[in-house]
Protein backbone atom coordinates (compact mmCIF):
# COMPACT_ATOMS: atom_id res chain seq x y z
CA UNK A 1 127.84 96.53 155.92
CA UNK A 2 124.21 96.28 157.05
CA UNK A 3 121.84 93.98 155.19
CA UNK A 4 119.39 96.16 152.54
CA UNK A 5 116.11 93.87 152.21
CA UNK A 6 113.73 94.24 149.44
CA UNK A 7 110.66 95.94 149.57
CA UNK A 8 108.20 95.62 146.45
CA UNK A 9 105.92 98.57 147.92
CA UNK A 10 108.97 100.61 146.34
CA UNK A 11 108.02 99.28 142.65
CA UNK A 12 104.85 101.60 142.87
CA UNK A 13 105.66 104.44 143.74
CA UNK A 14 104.53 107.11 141.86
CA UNK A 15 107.95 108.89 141.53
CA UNK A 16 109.25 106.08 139.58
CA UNK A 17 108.70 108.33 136.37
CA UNK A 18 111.28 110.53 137.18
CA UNK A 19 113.92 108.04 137.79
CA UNK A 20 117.04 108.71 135.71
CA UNK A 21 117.93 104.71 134.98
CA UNK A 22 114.67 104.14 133.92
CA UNK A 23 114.13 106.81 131.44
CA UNK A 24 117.91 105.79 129.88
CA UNK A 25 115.97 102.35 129.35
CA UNK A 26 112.91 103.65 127.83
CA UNK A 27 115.10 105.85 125.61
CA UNK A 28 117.25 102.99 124.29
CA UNK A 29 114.88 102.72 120.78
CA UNK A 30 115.68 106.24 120.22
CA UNK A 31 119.66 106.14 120.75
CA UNK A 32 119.74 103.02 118.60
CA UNK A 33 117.83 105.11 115.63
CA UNK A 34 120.10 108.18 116.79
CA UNK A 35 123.55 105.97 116.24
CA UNK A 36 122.05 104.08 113.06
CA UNK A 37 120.51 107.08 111.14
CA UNK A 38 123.63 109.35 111.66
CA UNK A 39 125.83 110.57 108.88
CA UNK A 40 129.33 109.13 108.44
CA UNK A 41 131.79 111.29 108.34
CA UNK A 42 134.33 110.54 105.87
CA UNK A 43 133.50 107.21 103.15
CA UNK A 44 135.15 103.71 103.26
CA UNK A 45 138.26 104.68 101.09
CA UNK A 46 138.33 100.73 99.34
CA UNK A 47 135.82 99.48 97.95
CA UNK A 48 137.44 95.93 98.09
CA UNK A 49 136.80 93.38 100.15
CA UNK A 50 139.33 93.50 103.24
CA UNK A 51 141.77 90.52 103.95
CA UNK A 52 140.56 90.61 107.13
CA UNK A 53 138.00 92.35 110.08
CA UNK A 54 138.95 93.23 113.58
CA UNK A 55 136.59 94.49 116.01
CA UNK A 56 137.98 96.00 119.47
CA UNK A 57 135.86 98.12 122.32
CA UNK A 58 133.11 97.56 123.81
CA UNK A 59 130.29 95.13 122.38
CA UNK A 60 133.06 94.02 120.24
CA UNK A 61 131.74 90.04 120.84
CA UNK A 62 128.46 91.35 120.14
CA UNK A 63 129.50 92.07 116.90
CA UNK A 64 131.34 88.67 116.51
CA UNK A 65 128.35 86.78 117.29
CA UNK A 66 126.18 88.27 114.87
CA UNK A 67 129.38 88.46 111.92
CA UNK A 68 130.47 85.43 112.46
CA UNK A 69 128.36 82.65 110.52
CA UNK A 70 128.56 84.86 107.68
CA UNK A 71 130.90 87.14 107.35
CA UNK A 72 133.48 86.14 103.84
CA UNK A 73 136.59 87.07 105.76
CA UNK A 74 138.24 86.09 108.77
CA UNK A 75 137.05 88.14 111.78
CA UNK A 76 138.33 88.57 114.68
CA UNK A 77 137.28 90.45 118.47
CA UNK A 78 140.89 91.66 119.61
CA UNK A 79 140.58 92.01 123.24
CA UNK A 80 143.77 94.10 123.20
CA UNK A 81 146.23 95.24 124.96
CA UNK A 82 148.36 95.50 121.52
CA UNK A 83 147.44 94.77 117.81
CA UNK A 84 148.10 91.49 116.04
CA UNK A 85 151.59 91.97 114.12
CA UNK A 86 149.51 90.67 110.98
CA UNK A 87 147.07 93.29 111.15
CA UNK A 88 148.10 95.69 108.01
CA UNK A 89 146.81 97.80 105.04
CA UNK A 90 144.92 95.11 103.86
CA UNK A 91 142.26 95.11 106.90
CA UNK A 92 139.25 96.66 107.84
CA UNK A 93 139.56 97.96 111.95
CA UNK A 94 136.42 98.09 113.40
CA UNK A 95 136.60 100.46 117.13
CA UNK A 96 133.77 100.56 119.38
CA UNK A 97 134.13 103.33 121.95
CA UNK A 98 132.75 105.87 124.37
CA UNK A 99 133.36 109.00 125.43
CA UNK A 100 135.97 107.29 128.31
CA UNK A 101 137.41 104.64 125.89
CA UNK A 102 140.34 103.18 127.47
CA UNK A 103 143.77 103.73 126.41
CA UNK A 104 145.07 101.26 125.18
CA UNK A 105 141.82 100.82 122.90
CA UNK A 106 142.53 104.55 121.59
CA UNK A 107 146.24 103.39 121.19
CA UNK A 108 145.43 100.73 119.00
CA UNK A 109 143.43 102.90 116.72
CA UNK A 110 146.01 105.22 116.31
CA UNK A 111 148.45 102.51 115.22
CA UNK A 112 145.86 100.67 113.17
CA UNK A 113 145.64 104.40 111.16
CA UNK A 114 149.84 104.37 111.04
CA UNK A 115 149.63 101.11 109.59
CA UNK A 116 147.40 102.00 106.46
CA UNK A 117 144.11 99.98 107.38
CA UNK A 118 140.69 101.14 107.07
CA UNK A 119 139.30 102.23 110.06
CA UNK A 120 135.27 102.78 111.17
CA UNK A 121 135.35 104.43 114.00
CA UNK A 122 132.15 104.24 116.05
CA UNK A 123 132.47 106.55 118.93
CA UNK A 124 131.81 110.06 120.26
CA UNK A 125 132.13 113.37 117.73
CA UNK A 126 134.65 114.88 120.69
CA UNK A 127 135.76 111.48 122.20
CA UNK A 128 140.25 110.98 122.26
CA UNK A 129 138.64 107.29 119.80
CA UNK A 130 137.51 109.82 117.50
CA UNK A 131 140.72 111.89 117.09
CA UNK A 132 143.06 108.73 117.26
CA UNK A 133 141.23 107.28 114.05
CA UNK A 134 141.45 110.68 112.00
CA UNK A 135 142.84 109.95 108.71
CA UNK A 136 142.46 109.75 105.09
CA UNK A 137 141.12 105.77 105.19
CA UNK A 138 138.61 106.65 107.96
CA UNK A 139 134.97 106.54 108.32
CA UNK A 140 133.58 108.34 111.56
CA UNK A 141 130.20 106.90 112.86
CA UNK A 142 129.30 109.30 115.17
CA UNK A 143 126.95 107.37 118.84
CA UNK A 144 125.87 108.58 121.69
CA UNK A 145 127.83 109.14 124.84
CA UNK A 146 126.75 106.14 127.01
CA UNK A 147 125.24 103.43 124.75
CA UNK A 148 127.41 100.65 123.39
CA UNK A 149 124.75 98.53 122.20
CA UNK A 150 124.00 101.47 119.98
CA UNK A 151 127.06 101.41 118.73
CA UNK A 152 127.58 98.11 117.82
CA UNK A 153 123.93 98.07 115.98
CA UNK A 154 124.60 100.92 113.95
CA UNK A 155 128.05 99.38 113.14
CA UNK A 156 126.76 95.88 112.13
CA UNK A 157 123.89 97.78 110.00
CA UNK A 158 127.20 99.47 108.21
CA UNK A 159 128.96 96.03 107.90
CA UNK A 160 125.93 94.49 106.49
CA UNK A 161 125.56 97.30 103.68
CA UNK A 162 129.14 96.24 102.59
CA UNK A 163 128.21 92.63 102.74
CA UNK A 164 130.67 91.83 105.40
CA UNK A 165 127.19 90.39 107.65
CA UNK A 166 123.85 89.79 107.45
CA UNK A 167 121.56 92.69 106.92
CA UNK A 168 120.12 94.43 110.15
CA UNK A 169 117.12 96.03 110.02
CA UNK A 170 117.72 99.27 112.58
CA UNK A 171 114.15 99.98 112.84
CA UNK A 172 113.01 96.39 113.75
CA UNK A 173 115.93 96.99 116.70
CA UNK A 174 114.56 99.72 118.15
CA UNK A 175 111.20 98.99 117.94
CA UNK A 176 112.39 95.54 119.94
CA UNK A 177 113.68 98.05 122.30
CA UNK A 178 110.77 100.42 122.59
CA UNK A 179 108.38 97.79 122.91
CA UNK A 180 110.22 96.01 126.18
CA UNK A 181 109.78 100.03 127.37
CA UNK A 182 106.51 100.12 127.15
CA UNK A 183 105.83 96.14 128.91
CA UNK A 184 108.43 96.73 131.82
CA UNK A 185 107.21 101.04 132.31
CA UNK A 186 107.28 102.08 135.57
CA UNK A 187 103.31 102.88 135.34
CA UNK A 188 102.73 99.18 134.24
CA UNK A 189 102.05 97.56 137.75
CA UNK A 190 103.73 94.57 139.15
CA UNK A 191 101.47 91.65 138.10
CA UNK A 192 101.48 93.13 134.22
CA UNK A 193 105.47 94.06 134.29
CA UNK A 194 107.44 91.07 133.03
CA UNK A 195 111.08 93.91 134.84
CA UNK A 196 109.50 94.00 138.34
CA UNK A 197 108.17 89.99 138.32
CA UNK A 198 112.02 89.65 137.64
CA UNK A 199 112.95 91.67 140.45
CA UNK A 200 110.79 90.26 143.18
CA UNK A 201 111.91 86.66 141.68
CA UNK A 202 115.50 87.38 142.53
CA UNK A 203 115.00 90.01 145.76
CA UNK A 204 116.71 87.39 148.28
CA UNK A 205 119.02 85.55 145.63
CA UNK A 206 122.72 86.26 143.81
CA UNK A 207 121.51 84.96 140.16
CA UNK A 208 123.41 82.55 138.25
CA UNK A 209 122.03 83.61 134.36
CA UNK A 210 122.72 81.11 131.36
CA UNK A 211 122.04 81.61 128.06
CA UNK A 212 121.11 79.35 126.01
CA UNK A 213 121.50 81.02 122.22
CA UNK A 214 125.50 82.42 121.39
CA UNK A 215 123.61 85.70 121.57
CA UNK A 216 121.87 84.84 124.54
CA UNK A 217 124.81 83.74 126.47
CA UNK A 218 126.66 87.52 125.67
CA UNK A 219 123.45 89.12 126.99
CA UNK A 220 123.60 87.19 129.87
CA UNK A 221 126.81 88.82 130.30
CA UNK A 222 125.91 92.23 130.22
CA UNK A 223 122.79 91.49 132.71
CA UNK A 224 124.80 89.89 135.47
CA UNK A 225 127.00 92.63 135.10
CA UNK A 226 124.25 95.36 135.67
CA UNK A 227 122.79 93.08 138.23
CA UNK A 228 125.77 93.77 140.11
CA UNK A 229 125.75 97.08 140.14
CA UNK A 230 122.22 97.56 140.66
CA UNK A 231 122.32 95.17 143.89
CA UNK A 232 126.17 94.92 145.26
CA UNK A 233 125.63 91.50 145.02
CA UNK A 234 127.10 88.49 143.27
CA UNK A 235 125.64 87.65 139.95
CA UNK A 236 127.48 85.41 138.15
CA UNK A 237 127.05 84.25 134.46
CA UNK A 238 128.69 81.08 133.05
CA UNK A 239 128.60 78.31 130.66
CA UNK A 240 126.28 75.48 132.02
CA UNK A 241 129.07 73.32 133.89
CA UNK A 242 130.22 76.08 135.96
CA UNK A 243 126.71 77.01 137.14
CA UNK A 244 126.27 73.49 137.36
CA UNK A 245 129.28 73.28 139.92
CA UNK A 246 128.06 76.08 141.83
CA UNK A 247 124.29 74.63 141.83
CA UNK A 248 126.16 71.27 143.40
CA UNK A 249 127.62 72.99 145.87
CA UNK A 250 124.97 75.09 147.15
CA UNK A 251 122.74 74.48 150.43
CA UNK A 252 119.27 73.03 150.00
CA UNK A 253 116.66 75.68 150.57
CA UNK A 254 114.78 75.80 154.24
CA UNK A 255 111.51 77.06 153.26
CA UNK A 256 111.19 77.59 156.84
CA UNK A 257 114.02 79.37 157.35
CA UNK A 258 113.24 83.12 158.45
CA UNK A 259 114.88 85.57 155.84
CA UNK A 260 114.97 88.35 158.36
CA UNK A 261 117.50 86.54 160.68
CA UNK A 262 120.53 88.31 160.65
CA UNK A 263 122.82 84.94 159.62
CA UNK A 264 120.05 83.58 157.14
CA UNK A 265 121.71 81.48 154.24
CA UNK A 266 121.91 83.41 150.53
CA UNK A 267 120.56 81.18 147.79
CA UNK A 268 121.41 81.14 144.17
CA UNK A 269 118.46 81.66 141.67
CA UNK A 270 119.09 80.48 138.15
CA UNK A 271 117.98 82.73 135.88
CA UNK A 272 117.81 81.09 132.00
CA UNK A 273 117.93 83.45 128.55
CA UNK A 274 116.02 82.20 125.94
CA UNK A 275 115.95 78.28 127.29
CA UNK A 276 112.93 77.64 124.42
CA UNK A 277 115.06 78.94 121.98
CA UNK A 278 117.60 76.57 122.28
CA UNK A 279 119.43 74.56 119.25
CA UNK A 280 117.90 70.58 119.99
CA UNK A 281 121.53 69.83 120.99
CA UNK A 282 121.40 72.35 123.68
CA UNK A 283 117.63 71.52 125.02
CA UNK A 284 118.88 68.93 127.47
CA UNK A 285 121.37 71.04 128.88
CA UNK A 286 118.35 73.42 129.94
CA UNK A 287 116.36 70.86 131.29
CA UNK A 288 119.44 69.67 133.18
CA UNK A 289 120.17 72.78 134.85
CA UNK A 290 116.04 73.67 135.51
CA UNK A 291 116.22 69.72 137.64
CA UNK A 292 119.44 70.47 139.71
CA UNK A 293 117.95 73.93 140.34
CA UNK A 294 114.60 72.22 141.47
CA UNK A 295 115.93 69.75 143.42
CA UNK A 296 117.42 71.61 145.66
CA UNK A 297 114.86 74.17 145.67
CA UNK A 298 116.54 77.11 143.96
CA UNK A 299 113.71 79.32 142.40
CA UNK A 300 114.14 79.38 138.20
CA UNK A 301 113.37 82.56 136.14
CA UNK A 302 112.86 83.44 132.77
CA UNK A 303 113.41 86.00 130.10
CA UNK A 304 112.72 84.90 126.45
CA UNK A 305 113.18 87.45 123.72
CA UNK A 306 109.61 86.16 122.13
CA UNK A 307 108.20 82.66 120.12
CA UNK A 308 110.47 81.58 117.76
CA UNK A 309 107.61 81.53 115.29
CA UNK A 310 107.73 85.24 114.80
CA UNK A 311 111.58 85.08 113.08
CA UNK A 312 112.76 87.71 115.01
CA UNK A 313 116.41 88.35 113.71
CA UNK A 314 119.09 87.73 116.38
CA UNK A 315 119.94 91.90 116.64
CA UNK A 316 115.68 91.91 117.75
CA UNK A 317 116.16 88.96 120.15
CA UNK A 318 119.67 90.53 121.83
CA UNK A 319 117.96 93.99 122.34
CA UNK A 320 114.67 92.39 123.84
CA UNK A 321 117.12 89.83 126.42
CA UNK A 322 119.20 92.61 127.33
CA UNK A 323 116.81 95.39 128.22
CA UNK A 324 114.54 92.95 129.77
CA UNK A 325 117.16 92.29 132.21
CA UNK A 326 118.26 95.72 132.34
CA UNK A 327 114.87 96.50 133.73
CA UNK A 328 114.74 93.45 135.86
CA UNK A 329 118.03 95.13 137.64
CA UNK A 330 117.04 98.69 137.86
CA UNK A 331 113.48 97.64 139.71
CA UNK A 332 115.47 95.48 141.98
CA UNK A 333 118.11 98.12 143.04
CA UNK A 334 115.20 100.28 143.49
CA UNK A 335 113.58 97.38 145.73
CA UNK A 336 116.58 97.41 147.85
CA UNK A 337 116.67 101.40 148.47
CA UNK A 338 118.63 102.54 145.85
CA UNK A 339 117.73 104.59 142.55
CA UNK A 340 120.56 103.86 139.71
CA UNK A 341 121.32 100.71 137.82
C-alpha cells in the first residue's frame, strides 16, 4: 500500500462546507436536543426504586461513568454476550442501540422483557432493539439513526429525572457541542481552528491518547477509534503504563531525518485529554508521561474540554473532548486525501 502524506493546503479548501463528516459534527447539538426532547413512548411501569441497573449497547460505559458515584443502586455495564442469571423483575434494563444493533444485544433485550424487568429502550422507532423491548414494562426513547452519544445523553437525562444519577442539563450538552462546531468550522482557518492545529500536530504520527479524568479516558476511546478510521493508521489509547511501555520502546526522533524517504521511521505522538483537569493524585502521572514523551522527542498535544473554573458538568466536558477529537480526525483524513471520518 503506497504511503498517503499530509497536505494542510487541503484544510482550506473551499469545498470543505459540503463535506458530509463535517456537517454530521456540526449537527451533533441538534441530534443531542433531537434524542433528549423526544417523547417516550410508553411510561416507566414502577415507580419504585429498582434492585438493580444494567446498561448494555453502545456508550453503555459512558453511562457508567457518569451513574456511577451516585447512582443508589448497584449498576452495572453488561458487555454481553448473555444476561447475568440474577438479572430479574426487580431491575431496571437500560439498551443503547442503533439502527444495526448487534444480535446478541437485541437478544438480551428480548429476554430481559421475558423475564419481567423494566426496560428503556433507547434506540431507533423501526430498529429490530425497538421491537425486541416491546412490552407492557417498556419505555421507548426514540434517537437518531447514527448517534450514540445522543443516546446515552438523553438516557442519563431520563435516569437523572428518576433520581437514579445526577441531573443533566441537555441544553448545556448541546450547546458544549455546538460551540466546538463553531471553533473547529471548516471556514475557521488553520491558525484559529483548535480540529485542524490537531491534525497537522499528528499528520506524520500514530497517536497514543490518555485521558486523564474517568470521562476523559472513555473519550479517549472513542477518538483513537475514529482516528483510525479517519487515517488507517494505528492509534492506540491506554492507561498510562501501557503508553508508557510503548513510549520506552520507541526510537528517538531524527529531526533530520527526511519524512519523504520511502523507509522513514513512524513516531508516536502522545496526545493527553484533559491533563489540567486531573485529580492531584493523577497530576504526576501527566507530567510523567509529557517528560518520557519529551525526552525522546515525541511531539505532545492537547485537547482540554475548558478551565475548570467554569464547573462545566462532566456530560459538557465529554461532549467538548469527544467532538474536539472528532474534528481533529476528520481534518486529518481529509489532509491525507480522503473525505469521511
Amino acid at each position: 500500500m503506497s504511503q498517503r502524506w499530509f497536505d494542510d493546503a487541503r484544510l482550506e479548501a473551499d469545498d470543505l462546507v459540503d463535506n458530509d463528516s463535517l456537517w454530521w459534527l456540526a449537527s451533533a447539538g441538534a441530534r443531542i436536543r433531537w434524542a433528549a426532547l423526544s417523547e417516550p413512548v410508553g411510561r416507566l411501569a414502577r415507580a419504585d426504586r429498582p434492585r438493580g441497573v444494567l446498561v448494555l449497547g453502545a456508550e453503555a460505559r459512558l453511562v457508567r461513568a457518569v451513574l456511577e458515584p451516585t447512582c443508589p443502586v448497584p449498576f452495572t455495564a453488561w458487555p454481553g454476550p448473555a444476561l447475568p442469571a440474577w438479572l430479574g423483575p426487580l431491575d431496571l434494563v437500560v439498551a443503547l442501540g442503533s439502527h444495526d444493533a448487534p444480535a446478541w444485544e437485541v437478544r438480551c433485550l428480548a429476554e430481559a422483557v421475558r423475564r419481567g424487568a423494566t426496560i428503556i429502550a433507547a434506540a431507533p422507532a423501526e430498529s429490530a432493539l425497538a421491537a425486541a423491548g416491546a412490552g407492557p414494562l417498556t419505555t421507548h426513547l426514540p434517537t437518531p439513526h447514527d448517534d450514540p452519544m445522543a443516546a446515552a445523553i438523553a438516557v442519563l437525562a431520563l435516569l437523572g429525572q428518576l433520581e437514579l444519577g445526577p441531573a443533566v442539563d441537555v441544553e448545556l450538552a448541546a450547546a458544549a457541542a455546538d460551540s466546538v462546531a463553531a471553533r473547529c468550522s471548516p471556514g475557521r482557518p488553520l491558525g484559529d481552528n483548535p480540529g485542524k492545529d490537531l491534525a497537522v500536530g499528528l499528520a506524520d504520527s500514530f497517536p497514543l491518547v490518555w485521558g486523564g479524568t474517568t470521562l476523559a479516558g472513555r473519550a479517549s476511546r472513542r477518538i483513537a477509534e475514529t482516528l483510525r478510521r479517519a487515517s488507517g493508521r494505528l492509534a492506540l489509547a491506554a492507561d498510562a503504563e501501557e503508553l508508557e511501555a510503548v513510549l520506552c520502546n520507541s526510537p528517538r526522533r531524527d529531526v533530520f531525518t527526511d519524512p519523504f524517504e520511502q523507509q522513514a521511521e513512524s513516531y508516536p505522538a502522545l496526545l493527553l485529554l484533559d491533563a489540567d483537569q486531573v485529580p492531584e493524585p493523577m497530576t504526576e502521572t501527566a507530567r510523567r508521561l509529557t517528560r518520557l514523551a519529551n525526552d525522546i522527542g515525541v511531539r505532545v498535544c492537547h485537547i482540554t474540554s475548558g478551565l475548570a473554573e467554569l464547573g462545566a458538568s462532566d456530560v459538557e466536558r465529554y461532549v467538548t473532548l469527544l467532538l474536539q477529537g472528532r474534528y481533529a480526525a476528520t481534518y486529518l483524513g481529509i489532509g491525507l486525501g480522503g473525505t469521511q471520518a
